[in-house]
C-alpha atoms as a PDB file:
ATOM      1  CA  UNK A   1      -8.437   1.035   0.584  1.00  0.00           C
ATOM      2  CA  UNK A   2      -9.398  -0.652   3.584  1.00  0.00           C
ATOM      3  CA  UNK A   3     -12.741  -1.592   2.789  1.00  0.00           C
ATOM      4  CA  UNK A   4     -11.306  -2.487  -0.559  1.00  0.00           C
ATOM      5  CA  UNK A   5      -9.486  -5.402   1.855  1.00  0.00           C
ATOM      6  CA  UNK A   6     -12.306  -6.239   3.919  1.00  0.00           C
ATOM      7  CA  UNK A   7     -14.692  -6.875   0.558  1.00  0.00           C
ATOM      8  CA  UNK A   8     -11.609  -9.228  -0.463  1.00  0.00           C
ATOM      9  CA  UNK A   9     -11.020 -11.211   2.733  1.00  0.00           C
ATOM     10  CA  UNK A  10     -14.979 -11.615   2.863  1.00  0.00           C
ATOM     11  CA  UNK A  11     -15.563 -12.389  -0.593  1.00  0.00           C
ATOM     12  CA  UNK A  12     -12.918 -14.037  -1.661  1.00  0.00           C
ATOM     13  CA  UNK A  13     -12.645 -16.474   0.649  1.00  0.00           C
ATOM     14  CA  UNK A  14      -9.969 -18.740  -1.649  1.00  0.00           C
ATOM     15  CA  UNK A  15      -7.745 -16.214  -1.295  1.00  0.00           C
ATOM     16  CA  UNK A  16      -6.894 -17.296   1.924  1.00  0.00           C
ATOM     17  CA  UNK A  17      -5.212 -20.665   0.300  1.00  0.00           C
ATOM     18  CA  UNK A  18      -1.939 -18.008  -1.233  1.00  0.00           C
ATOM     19  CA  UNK A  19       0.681 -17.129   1.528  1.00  0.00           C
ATOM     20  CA  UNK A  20       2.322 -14.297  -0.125  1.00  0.00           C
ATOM     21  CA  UNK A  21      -1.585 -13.112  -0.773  1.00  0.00           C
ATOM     22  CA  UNK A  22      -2.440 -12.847   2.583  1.00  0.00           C
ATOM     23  CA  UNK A  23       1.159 -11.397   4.205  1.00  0.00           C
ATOM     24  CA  UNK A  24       0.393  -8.727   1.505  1.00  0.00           C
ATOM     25  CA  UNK A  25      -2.760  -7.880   2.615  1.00  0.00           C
ATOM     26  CA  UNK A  26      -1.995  -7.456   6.031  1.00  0.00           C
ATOM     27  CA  UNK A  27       1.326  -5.251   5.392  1.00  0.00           C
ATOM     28  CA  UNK A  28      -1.272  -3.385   3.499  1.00  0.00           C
ATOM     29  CA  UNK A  29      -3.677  -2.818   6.193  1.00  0.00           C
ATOM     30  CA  UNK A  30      -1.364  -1.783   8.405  1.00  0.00           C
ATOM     31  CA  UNK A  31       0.541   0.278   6.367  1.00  0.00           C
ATOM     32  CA  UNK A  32      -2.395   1.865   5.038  1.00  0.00           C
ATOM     33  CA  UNK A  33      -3.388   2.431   8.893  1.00  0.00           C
ATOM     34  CA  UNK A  34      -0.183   4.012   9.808  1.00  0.00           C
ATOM     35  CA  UNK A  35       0.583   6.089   6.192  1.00  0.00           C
ATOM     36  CA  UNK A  36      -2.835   7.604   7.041  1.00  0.00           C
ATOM     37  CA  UNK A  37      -2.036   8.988  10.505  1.00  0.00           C
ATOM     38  CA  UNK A  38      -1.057  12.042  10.913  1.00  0.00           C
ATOM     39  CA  UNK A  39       2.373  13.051  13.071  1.00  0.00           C
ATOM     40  CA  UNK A  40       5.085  15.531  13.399  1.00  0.00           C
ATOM     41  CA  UNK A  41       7.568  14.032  10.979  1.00  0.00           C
ATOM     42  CA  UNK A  42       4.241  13.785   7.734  1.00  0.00           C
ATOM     43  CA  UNK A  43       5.725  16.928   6.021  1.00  0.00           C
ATOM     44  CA  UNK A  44       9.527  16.650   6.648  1.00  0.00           C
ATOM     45  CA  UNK A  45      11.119  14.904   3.456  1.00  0.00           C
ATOM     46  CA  UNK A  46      14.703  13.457   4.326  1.00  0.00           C
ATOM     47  CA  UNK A  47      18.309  14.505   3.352  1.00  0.00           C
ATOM     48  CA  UNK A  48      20.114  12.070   1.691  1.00  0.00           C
ATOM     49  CA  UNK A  49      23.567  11.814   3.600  1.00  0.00           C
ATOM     50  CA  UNK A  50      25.609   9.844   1.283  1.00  0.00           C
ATOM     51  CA  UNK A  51      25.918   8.018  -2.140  1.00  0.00           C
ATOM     52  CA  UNK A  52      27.352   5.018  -0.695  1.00  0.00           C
ATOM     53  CA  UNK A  53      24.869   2.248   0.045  1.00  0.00           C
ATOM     54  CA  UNK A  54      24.942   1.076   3.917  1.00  0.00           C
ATOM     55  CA  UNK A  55      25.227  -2.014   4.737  1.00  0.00           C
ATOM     56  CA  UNK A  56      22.003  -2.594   6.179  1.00  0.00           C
ATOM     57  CA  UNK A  57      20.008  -1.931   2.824  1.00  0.00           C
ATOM     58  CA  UNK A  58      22.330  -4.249   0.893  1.00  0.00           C
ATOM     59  CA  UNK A  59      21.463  -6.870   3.318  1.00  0.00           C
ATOM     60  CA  UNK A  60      18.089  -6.301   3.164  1.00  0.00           C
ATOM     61  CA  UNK A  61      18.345  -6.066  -0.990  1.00  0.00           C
ATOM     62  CA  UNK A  62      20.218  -9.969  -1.049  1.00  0.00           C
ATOM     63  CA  UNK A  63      17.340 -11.256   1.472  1.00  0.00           C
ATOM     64  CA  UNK A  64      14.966 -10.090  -0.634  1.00  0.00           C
ATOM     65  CA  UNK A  65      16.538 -11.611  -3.982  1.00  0.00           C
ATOM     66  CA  UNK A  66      17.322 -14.690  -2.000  1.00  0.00           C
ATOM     67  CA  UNK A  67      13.724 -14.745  -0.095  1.00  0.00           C
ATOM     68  CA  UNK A  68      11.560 -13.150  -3.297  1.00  0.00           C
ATOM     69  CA  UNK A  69       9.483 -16.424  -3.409  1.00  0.00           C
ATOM     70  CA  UNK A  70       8.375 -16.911   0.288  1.00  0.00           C
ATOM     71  CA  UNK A  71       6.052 -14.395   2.405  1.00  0.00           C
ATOM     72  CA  UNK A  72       7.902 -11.307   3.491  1.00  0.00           C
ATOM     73  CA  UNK A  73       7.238  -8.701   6.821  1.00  0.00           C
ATOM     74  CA  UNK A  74       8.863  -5.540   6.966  1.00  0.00           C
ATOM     75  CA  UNK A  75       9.637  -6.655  10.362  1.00  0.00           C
ATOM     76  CA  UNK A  76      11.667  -9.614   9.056  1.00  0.00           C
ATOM     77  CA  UNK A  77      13.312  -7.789   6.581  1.00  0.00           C
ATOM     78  CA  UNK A  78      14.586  -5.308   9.826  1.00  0.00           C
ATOM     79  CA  UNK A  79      15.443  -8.309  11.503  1.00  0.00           C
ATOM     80  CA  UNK A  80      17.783 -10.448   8.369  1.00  0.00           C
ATOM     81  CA  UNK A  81      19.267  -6.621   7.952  1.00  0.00           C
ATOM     82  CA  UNK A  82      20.073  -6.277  11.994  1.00  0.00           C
ATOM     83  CA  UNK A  83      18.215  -2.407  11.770  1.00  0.00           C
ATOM     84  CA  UNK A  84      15.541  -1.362  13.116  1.00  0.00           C
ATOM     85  CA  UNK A  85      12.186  -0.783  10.899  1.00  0.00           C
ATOM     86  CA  UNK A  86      11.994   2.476  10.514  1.00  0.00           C
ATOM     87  CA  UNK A  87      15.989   2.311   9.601  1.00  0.00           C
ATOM     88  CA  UNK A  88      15.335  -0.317   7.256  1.00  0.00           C
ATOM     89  CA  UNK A  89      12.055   2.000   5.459  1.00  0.00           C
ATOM     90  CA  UNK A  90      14.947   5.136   6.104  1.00  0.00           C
ATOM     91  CA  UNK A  91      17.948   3.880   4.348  1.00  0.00           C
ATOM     92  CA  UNK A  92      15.624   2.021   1.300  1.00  0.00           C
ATOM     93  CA  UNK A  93      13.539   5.617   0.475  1.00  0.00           C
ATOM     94  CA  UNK A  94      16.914   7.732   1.133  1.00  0.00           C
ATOM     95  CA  UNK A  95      19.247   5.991  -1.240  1.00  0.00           C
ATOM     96  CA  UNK A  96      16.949   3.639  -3.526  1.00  0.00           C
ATOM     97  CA  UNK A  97      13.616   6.102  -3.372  1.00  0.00           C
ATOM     98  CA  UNK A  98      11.251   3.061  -2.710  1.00  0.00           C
ATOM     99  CA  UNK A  99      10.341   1.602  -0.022  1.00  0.00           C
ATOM    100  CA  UNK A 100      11.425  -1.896   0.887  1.00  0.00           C
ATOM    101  CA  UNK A 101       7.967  -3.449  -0.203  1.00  0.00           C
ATOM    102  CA  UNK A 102       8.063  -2.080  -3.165  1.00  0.00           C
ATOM    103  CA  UNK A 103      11.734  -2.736  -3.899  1.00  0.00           C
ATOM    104  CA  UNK A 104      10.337  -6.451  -3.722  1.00  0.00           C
ATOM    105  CA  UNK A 105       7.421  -5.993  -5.890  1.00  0.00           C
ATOM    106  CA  UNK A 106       9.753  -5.044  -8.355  1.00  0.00           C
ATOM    107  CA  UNK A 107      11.793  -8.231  -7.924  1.00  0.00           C
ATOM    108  CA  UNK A 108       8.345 -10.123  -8.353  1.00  0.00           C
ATOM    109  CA  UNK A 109       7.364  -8.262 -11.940  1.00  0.00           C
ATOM    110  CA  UNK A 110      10.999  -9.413 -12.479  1.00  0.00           C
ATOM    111  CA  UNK A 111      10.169 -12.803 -11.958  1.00  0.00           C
ATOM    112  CA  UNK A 112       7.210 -12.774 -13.739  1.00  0.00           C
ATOM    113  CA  UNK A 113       8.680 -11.716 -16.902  1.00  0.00           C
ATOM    114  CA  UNK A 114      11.779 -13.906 -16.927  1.00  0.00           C
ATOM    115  CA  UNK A 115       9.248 -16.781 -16.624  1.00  0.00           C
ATOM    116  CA  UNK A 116       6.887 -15.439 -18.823  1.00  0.00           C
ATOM    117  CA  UNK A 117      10.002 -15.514 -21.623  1.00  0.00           C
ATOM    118  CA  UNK A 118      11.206 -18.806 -20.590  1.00  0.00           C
ATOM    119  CA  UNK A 119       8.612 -20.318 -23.316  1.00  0.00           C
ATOM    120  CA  UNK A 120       7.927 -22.724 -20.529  1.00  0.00           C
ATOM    121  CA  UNK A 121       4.582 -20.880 -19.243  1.00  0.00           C
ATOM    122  CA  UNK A 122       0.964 -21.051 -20.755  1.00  0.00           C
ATOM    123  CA  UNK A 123      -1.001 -19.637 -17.628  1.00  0.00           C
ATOM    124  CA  UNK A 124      -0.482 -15.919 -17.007  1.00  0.00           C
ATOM    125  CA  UNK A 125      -2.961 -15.863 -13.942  1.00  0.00           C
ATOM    126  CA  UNK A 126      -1.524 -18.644 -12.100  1.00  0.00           C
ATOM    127  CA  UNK A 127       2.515 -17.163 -12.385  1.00  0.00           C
ATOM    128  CA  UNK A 128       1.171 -13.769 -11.134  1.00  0.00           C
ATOM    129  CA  UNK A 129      -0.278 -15.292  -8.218  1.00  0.00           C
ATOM    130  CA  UNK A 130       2.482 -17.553  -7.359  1.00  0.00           C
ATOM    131  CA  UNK A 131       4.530 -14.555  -7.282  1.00  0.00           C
ATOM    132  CA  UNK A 132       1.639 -12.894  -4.924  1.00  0.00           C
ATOM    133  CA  UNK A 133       0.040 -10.069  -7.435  1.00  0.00           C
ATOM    134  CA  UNK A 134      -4.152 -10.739  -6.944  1.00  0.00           C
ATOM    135  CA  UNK A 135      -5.623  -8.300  -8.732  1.00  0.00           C
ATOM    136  CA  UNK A 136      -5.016  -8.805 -12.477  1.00  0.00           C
ATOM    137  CA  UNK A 137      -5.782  -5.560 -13.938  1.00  0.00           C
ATOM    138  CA  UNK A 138      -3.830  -4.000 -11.787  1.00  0.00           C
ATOM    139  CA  UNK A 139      -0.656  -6.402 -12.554  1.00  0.00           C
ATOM    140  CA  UNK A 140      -1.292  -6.066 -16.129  1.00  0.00           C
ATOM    141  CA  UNK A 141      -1.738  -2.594 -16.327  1.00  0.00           C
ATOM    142  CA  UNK A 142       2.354  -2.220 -13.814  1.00  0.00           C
ATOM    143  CA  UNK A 143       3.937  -4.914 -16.201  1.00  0.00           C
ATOM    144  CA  UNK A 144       2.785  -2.912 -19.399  1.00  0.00           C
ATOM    145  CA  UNK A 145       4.313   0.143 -17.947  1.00  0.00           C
ATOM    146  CA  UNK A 146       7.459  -1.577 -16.401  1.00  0.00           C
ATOM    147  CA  UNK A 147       8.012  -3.876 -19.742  1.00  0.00           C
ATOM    148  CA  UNK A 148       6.356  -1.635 -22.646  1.00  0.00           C
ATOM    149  CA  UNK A 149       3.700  -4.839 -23.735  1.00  0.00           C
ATOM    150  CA  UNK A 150       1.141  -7.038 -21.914  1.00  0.00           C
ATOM    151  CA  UNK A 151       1.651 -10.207 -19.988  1.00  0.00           C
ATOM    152  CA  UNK A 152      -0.373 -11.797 -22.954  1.00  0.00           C
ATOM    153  CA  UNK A 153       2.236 -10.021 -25.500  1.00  0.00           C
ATOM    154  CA  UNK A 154       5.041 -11.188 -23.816  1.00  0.00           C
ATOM    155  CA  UNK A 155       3.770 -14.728 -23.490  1.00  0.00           C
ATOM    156  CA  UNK A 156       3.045 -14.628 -27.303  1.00  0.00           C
ATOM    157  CA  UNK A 157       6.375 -13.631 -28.185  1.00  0.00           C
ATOM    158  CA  UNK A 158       7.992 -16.497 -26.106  1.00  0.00           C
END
């Protein structure tokens, strides 16, 4: 994975022009670095306490709806839902299973396919990397699973 990133940030110099692009990349680096090291907690799989949402992952959830256009940390996300990180990461895999980047790549897709059936789009590329997804197989290949058709399908339809 990592040398995955390096061959993009060298090659792909461009790249460097997208905000979201680039904040992904480097929560992906460092997550990468730190999901890869091993420690005394890498086997122990948490309880979940409750079925009541806490507060702090609701806040987090309504920044994220609010926010889902701009560049995103983990560590602001911690900060808009007054936790600490590893509370924030806690709370989202306990009670939503995900974790809170991935919670907003799913708000993304979202995006992507309300505008993509808004009848108002003709360029598939250039909505998926407004809303920060770079590599385009990839993105097709999550959106066919998530929405049952292609991009291209849906854009067809609409």
């Amino acid at each position: 994975m990592l040398s995955y990133l390096l061959d993009c940030a060298t090659h792909y110099l461009q790249l460097s022009q997208h905000k979201l692009i680039m904040t992904q990349i480097e929560q992906l680096t460092a997550s990468t670095l730190l999901m890869t090291h091993q420690h005394n907690y890498s086997q122990t799989v948490p309880a979940r306490r409750s079925t009541i949402l806490p507060r702090h992952v609701r806040r987090a959830q309504d920044y994220l709806q609010s926010h889902a256009h701009e560049p995103i940390t983990a560590e602001q996300l911690a900060l808009a839902a007054g936790v600490s990180l590893r509370s924030l990461y806690t709370g989202f895999k306990d009670f939503l299973g995900v974790t809170p980047m991935h919670y907003l790549r799913d708000l993304r897709m979202a995006q992507v396919h309300t505008e993509l059936t808004s009848g108002e789009v003709t360029n598939i590329g250039g909505i998926a990397l407004r809303w920060g997804f770079t590599h385009m197989g990839r993105f097709s290949n999550d959106y066919k699973l998530r929405y049952g058709e292609t991009p291209s399908q849906t854009l067809r339809r609409h």
